[in-house]
N, C-alpha and C. Protein backbone atom coordinates (compact mmCIF):
# COMPACT_ATOMS: atom_id res chain seq x y z
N UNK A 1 60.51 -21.62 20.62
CA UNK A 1 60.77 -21.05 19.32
C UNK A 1 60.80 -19.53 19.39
N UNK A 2 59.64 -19.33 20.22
CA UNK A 2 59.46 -17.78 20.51
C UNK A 2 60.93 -17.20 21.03
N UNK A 3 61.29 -17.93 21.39
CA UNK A 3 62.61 -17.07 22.07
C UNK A 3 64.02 -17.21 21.72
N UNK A 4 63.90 -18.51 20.81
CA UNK A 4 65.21 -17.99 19.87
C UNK A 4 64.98 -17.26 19.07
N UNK A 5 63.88 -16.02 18.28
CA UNK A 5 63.72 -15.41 17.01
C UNK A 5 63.93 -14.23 18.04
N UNK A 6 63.69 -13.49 19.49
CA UNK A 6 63.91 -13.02 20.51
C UNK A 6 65.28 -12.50 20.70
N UNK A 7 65.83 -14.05 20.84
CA UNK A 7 67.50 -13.79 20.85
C UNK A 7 68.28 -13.45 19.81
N UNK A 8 67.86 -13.93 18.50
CA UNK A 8 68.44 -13.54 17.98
C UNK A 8 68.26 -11.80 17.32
N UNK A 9 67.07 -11.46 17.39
CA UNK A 9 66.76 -9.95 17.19
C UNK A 9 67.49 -9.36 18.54
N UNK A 10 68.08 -9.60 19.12
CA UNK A 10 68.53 -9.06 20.35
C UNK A 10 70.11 -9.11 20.01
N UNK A 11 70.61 -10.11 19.62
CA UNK A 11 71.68 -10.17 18.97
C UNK A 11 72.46 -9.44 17.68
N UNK A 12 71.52 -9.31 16.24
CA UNK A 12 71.10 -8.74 15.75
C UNK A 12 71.52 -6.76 15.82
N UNK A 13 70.72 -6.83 16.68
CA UNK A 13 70.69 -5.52 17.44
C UNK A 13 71.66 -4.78 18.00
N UNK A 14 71.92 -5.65 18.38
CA UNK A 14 73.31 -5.54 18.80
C UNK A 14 75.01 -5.28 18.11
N UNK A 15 74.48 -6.05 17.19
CA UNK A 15 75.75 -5.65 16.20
C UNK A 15 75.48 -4.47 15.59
N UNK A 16 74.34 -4.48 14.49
CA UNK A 16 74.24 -3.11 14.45
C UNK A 16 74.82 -1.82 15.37
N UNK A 17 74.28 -1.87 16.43
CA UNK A 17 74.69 -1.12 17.10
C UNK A 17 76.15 -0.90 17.51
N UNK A 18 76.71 -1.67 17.25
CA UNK A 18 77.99 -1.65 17.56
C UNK A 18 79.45 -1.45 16.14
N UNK A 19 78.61 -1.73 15.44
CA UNK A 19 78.75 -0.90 13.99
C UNK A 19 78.38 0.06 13.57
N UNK A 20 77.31 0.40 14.01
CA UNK A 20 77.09 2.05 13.78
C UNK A 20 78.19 3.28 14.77
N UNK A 21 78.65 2.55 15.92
CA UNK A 21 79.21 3.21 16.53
C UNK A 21 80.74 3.20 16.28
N UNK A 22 81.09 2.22 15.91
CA UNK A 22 82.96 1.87 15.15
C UNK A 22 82.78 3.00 14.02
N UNK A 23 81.74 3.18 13.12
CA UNK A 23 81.31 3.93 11.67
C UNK A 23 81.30 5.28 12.48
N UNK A 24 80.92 5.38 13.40
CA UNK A 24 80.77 6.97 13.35
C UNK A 24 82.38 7.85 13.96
N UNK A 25 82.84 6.93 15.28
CA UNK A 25 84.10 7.71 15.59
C UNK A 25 85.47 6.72 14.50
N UNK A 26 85.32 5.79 14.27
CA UNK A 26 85.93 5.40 13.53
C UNK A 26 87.66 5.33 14.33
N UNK A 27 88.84 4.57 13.57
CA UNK A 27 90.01 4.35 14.27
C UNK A 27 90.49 5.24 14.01
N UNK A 28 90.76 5.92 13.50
CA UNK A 28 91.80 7.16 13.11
C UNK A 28 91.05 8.53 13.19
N UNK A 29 90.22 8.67 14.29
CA UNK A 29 89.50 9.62 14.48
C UNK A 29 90.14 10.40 15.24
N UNK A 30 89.32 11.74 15.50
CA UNK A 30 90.10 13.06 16.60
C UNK A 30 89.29 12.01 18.20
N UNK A 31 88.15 11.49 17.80
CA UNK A 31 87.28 11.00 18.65
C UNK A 31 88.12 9.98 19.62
N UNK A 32 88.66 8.70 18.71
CA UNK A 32 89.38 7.61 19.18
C UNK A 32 90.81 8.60 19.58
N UNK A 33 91.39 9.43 19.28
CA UNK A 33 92.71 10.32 19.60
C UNK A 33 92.35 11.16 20.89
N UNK A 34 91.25 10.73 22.00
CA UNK A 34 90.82 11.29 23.08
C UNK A 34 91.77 10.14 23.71
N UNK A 35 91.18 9.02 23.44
CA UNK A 35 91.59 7.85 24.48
C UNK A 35 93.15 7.19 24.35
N UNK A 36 94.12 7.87 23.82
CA UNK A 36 95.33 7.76 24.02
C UNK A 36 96.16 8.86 24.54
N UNK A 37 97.62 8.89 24.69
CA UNK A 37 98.39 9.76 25.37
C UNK A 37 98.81 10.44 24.16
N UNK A 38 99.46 11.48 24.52
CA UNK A 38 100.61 12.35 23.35
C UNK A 38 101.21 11.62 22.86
N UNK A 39 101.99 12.01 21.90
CA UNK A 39 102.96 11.47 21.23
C UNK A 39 103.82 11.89 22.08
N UNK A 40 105.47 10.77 22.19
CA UNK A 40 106.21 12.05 22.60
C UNK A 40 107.62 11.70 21.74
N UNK A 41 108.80 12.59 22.22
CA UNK A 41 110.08 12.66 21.42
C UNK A 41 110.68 11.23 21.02
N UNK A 42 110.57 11.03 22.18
CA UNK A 42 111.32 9.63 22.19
C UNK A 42 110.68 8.54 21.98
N UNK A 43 109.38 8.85 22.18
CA UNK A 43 108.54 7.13 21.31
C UNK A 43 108.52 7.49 19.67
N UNK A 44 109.19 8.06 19.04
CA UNK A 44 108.77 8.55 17.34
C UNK A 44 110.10 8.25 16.43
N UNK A 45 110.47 7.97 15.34
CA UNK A 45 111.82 8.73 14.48
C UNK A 45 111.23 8.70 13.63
N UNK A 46 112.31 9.70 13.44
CA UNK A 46 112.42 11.10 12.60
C UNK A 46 113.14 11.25 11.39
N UNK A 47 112.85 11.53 10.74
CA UNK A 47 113.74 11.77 9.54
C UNK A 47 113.38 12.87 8.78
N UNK A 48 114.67 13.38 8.22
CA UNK A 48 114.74 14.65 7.65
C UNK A 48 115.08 15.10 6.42
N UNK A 49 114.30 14.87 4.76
CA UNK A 49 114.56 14.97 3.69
C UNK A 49 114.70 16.14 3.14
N UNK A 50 115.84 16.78 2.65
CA UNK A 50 115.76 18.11 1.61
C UNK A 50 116.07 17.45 0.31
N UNK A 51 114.59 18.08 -0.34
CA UNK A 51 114.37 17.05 -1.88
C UNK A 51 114.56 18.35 -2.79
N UNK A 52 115.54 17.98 -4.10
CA UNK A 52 116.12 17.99 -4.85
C UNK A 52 115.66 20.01 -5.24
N UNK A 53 116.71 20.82 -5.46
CA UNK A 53 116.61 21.74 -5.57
C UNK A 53 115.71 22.41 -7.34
N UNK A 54 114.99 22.78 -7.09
CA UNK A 54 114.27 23.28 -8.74
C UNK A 54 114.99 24.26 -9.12
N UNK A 55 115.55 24.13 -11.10
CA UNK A 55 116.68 24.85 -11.21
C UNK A 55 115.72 26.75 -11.08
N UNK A 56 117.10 27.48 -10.87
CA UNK A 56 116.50 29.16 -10.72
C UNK A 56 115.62 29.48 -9.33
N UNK A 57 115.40 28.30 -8.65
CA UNK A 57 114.53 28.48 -7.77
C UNK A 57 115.31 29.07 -5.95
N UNK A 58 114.77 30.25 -5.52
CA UNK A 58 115.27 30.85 -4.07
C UNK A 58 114.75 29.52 -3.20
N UNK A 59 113.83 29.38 -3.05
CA UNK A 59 113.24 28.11 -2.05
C UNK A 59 113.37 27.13 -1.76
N UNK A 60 113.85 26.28 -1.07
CA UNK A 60 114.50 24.74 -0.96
C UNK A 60 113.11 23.95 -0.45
N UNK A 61 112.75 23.02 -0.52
CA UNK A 61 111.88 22.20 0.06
C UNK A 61 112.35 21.20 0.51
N UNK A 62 111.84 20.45 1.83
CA UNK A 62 112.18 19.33 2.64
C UNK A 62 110.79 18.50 3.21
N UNK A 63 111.26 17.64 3.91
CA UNK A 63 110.01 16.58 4.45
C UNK A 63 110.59 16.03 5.92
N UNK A 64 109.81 15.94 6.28
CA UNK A 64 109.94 16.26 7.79
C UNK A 64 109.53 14.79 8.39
N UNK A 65 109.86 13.60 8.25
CA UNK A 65 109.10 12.15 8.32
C UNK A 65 108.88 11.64 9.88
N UNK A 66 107.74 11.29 10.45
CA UNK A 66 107.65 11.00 12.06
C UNK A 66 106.95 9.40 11.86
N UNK A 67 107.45 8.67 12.49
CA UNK A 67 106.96 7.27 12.76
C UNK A 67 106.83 6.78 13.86
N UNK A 68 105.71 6.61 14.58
CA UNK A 68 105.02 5.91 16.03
C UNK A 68 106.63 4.66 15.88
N UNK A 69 107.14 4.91 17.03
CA UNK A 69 108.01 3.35 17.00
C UNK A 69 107.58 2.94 18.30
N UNK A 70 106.76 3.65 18.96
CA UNK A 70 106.18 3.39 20.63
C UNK A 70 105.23 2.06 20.67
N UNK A 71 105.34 1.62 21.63
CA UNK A 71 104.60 0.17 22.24
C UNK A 71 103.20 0.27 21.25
N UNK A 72 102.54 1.23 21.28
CA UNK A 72 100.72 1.46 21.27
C UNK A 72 100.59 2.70 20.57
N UNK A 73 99.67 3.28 20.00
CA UNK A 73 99.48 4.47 19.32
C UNK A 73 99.07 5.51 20.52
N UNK A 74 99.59 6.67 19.84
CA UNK A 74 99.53 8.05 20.60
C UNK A 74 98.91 8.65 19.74
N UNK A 75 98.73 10.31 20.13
CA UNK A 75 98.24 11.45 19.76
C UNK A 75 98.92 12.41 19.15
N UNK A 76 99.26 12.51 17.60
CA UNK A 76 100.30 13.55 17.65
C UNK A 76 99.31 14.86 17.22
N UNK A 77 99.64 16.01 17.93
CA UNK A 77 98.35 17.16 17.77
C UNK A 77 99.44 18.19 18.10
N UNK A 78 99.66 18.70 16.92
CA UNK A 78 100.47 20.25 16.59
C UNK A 78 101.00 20.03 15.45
N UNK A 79 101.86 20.76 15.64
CA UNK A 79 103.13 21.11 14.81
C UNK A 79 104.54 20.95 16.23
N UNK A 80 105.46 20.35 14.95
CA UNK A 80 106.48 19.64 15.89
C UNK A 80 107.54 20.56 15.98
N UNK A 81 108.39 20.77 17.04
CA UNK A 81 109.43 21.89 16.81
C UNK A 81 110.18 21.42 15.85
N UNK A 82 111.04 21.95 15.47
CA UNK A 82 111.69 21.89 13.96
C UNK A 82 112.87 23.01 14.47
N UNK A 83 114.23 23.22 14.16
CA UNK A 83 115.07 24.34 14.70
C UNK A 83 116.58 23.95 13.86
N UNK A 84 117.09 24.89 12.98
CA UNK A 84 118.72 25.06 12.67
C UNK A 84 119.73 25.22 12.93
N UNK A 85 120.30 24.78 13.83
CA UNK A 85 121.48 25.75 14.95
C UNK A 85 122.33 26.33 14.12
N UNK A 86 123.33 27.30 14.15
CA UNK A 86 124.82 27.34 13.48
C UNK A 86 125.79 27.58 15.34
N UNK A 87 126.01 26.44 15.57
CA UNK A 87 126.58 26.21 16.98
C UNK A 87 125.71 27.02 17.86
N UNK A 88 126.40 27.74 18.66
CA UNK A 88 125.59 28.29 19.60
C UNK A 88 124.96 30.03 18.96
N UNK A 89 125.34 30.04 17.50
CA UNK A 89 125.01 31.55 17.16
C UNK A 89 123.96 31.15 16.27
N UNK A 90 123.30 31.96 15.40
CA UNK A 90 122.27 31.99 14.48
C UNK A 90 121.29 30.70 14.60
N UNK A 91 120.13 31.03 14.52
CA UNK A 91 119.02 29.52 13.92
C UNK A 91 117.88 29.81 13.59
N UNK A 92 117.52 29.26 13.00
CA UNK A 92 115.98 29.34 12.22
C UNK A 92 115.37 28.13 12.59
N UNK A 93 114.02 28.59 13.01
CA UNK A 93 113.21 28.06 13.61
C UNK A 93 112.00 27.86 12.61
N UNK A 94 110.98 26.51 12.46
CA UNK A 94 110.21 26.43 12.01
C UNK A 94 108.69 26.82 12.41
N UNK A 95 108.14 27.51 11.72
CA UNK A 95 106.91 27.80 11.89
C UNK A 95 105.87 27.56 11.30
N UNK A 96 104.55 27.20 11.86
CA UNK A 96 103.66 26.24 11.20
C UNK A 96 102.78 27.20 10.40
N UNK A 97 101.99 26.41 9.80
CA UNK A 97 101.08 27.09 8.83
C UNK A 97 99.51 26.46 8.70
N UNK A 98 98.22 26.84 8.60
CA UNK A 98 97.45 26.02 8.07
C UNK A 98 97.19 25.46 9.28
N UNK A 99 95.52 24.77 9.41
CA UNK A 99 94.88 24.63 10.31
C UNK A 99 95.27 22.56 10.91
N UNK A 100 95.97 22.52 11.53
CA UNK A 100 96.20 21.02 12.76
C UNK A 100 95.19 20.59 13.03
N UNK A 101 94.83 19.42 12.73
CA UNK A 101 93.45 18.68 13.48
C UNK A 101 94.29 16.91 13.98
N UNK A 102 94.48 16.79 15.30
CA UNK A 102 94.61 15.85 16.05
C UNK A 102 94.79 14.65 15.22
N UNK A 103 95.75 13.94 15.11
CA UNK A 103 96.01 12.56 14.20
C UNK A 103 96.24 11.05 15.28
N UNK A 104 95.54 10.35 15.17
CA UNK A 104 95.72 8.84 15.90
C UNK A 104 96.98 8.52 15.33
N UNK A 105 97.40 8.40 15.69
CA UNK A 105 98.34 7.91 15.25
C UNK A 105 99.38 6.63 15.75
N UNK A 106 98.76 5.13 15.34
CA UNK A 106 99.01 4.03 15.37
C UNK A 106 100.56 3.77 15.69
N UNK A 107 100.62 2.20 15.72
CA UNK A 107 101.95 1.88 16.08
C UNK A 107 102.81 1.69 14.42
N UNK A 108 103.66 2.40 14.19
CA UNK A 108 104.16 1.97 12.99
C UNK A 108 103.76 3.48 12.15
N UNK A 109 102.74 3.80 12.14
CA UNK A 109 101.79 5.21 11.46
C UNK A 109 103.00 6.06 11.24
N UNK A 110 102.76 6.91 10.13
CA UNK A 110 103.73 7.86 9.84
C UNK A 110 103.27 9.20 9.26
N UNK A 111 103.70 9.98 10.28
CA UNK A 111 103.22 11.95 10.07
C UNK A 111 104.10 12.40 9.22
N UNK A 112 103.73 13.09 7.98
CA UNK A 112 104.94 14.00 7.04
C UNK A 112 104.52 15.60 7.59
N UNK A 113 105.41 16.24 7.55
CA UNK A 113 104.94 17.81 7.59
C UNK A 113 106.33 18.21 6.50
N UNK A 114 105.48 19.21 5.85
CA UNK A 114 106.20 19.93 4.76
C UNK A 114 107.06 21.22 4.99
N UNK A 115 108.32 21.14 4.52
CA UNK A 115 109.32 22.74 4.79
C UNK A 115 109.60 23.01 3.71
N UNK A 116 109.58 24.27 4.08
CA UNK A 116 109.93 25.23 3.16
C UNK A 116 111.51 26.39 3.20
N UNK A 117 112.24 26.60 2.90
CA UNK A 117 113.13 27.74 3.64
C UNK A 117 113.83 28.57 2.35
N UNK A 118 114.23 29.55 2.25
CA UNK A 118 114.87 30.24 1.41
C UNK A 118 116.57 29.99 1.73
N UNK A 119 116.71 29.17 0.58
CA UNK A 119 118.33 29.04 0.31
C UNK A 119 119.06 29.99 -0.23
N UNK A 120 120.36 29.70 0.18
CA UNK A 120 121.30 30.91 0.30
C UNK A 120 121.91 30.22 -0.85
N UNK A 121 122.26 31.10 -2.14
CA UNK A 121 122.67 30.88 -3.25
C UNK A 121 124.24 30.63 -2.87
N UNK A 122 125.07 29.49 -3.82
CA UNK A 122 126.24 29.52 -3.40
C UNK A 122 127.28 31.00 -3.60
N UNK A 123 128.22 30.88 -3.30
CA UNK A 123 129.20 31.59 -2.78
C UNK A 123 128.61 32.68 -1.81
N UNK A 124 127.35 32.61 -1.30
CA UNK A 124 126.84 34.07 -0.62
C UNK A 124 128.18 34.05 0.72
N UNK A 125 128.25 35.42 1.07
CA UNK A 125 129.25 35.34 2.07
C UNK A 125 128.22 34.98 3.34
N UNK A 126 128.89 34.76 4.51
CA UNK A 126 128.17 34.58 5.49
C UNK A 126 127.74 35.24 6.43
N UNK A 127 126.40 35.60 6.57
CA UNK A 127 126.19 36.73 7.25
C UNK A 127 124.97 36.45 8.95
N UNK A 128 124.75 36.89 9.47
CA UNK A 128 124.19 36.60 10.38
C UNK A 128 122.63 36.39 10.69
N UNK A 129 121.76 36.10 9.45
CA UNK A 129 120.47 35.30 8.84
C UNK A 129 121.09 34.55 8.38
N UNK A 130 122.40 33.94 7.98
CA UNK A 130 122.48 32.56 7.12
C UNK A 130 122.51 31.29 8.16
N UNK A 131 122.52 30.30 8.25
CA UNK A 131 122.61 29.10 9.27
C UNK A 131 122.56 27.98 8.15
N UNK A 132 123.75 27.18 8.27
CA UNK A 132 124.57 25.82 7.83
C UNK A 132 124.81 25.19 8.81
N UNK A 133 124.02 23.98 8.24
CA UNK A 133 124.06 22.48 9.23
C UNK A 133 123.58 21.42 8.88
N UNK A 134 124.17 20.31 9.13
CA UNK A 134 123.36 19.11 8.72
C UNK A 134 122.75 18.51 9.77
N UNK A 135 122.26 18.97 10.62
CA UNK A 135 121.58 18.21 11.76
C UNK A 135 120.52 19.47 11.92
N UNK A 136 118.99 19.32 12.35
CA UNK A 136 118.39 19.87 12.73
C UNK A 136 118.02 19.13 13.84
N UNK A 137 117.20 19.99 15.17
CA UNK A 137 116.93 19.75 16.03
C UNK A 137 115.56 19.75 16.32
N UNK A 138 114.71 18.49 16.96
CA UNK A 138 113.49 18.87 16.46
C UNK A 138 112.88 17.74 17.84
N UNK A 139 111.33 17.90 17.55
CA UNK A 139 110.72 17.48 18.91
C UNK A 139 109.34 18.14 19.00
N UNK A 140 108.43 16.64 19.27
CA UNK A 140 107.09 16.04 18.97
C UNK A 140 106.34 17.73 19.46
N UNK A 141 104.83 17.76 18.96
CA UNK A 141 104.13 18.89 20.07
C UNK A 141 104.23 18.58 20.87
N UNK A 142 104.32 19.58 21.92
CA UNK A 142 103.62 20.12 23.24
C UNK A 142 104.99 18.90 24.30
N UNK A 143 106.02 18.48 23.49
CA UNK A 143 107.16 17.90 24.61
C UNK A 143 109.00 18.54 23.77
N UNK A 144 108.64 19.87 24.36
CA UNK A 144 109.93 21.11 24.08
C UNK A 144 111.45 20.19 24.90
N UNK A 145 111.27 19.94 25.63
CA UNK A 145 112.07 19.70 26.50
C UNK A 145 112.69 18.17 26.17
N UNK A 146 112.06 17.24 25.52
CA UNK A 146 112.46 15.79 24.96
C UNK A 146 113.30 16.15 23.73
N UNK A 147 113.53 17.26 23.56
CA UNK A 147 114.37 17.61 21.99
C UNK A 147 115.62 16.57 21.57
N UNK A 148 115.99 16.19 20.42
CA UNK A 148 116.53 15.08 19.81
C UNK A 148 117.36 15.64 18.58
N UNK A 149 118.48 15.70 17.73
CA UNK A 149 118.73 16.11 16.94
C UNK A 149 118.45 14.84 15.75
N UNK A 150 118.28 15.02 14.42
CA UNK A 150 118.03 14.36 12.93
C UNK A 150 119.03 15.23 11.76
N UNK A 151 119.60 14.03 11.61
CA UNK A 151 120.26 14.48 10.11
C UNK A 151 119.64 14.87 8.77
N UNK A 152 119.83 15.58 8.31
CA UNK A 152 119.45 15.73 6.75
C UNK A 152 120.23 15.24 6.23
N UNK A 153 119.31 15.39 5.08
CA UNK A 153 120.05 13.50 4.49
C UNK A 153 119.21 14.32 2.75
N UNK A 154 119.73 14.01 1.69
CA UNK A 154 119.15 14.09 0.32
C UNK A 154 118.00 13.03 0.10
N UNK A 155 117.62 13.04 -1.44
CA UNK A 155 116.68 11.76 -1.60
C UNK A 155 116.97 10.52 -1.64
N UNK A 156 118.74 10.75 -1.84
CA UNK A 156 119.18 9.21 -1.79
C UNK A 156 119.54 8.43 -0.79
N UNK A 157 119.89 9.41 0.48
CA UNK A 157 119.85 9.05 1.72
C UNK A 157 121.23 9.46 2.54
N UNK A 158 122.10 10.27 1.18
CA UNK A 158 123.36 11.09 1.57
C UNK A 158 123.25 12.08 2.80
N UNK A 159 123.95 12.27 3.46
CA UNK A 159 124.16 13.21 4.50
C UNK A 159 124.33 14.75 3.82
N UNK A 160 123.06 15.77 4.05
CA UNK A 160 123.08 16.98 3.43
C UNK A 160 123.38 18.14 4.00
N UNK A 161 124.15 19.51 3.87
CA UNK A 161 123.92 20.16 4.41
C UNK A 161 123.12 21.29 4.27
N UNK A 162 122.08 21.81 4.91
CA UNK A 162 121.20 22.90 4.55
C UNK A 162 121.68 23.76 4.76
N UNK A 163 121.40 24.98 3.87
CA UNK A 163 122.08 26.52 3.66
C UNK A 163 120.60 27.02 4.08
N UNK A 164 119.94 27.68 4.95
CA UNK A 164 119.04 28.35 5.36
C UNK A 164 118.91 30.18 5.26
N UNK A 165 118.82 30.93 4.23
CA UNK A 165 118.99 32.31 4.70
C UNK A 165 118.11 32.99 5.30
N UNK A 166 117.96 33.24 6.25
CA UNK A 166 116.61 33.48 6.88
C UNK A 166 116.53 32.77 8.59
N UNK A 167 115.78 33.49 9.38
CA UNK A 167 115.50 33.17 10.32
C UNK A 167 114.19 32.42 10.55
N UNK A 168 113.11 32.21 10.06
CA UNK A 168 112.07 31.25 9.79
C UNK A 168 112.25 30.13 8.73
N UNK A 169 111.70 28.93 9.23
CA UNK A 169 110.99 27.81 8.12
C UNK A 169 109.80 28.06 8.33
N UNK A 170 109.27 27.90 6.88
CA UNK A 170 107.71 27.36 6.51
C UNK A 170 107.39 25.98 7.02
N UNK A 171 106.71 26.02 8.16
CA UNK A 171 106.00 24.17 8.28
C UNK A 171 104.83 23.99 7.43
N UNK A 172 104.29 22.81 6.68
CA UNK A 172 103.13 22.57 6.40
C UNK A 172 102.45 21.97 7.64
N UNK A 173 101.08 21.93 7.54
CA UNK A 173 100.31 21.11 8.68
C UNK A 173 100.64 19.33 8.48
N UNK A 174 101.20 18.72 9.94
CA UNK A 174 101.43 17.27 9.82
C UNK A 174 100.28 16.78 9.01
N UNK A 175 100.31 15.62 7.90
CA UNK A 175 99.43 14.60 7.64
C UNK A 175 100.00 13.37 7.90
N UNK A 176 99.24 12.39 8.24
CA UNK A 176 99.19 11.32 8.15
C UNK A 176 99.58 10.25 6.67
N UNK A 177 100.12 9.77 6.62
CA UNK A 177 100.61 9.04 5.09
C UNK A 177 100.17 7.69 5.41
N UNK A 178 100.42 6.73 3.85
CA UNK A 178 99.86 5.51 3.90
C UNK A 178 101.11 4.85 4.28
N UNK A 179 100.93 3.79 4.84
CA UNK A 179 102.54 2.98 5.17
C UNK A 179 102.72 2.28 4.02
């Protein structure tokens, strides 16, 4: 008798313990985001929203959408390149903002990061800060070299073209969203 009340406080014990420890680093931790690889270009898509212009407003806003499509979850930890070409002349490049903290990021999981850019009012003539395109070029942290181009696309899912005046985008810091 003595030693099944034994086993089972041993058992017991055990779970606890093994719940206190799931509770503390938890799945979507920076902790559990040790024991996987990077994210990279080509395990992710991408998508590229410029949402609806506010009337009187210089500033365009967009959404920047990343989805694990890879076997197993990775690590996505930065800010992702982001870039405008106008062929081989002019581009604006995105730049991040606000403090990055390491995201698990599951199979299926989806990172938004927020843009910002100053639009070029119509008829502006074209000058050499402006850059028009509907494709941006873009690619996971810390893998420059896996670069991929993404269409902009409106909220309805039309093919858009962005008027950029300026040589920087505003990035927001990636979050994590609910699926």
């Amino acid at each position: 008798m003595r030693r099944r009340s034994l086993l089972a406080v041993a058992a017991a014990t055990l779970t606890l313990t093994a719940a206190a420890g799931l509770a503390l680093t938890g799945c979507g931790s920076a902790r559990m985001a040790a024991l996987h690889a990077n994210c990279t270009t080509k395990g992710l898509r991408w998508k590229l929203t410029v949402l609806k212009k506010k009337p009187h407003s210089e500033q365009r806003e967009a959404r920047l959408s990343i989805a694990n499509k890879g076997a197993g979850p990775c690590v996505f930890h930065g800010f992702p390149a982001f870039e405008v070409h106008l062929g081989k002349g002019p581009e604006s490049d995105a730049e991040g903002h606000g403090k990055v903290l390491p995201i698990d990021l599951g199979r299926g999981g989806i990172v938004t990061a927020g843009l910002r850019y100053r639009d070029c009012p119509t008829g502006t003539p074209p000058s050499a800060v402006m850059v028009t395109n509907d494709l941006a070029v873009v690619s996971a942290p810390r893998d420059y070299p896996g670069r991929q181009a993404v269409v902009a696309r409106d909220e309805k899912g039309k093919r858009l073209r962005m008027t950029v005046c300026g040589d920087r985008i505003w990035m927001g810091p990636p979050r994590e969203t609910a699926e």
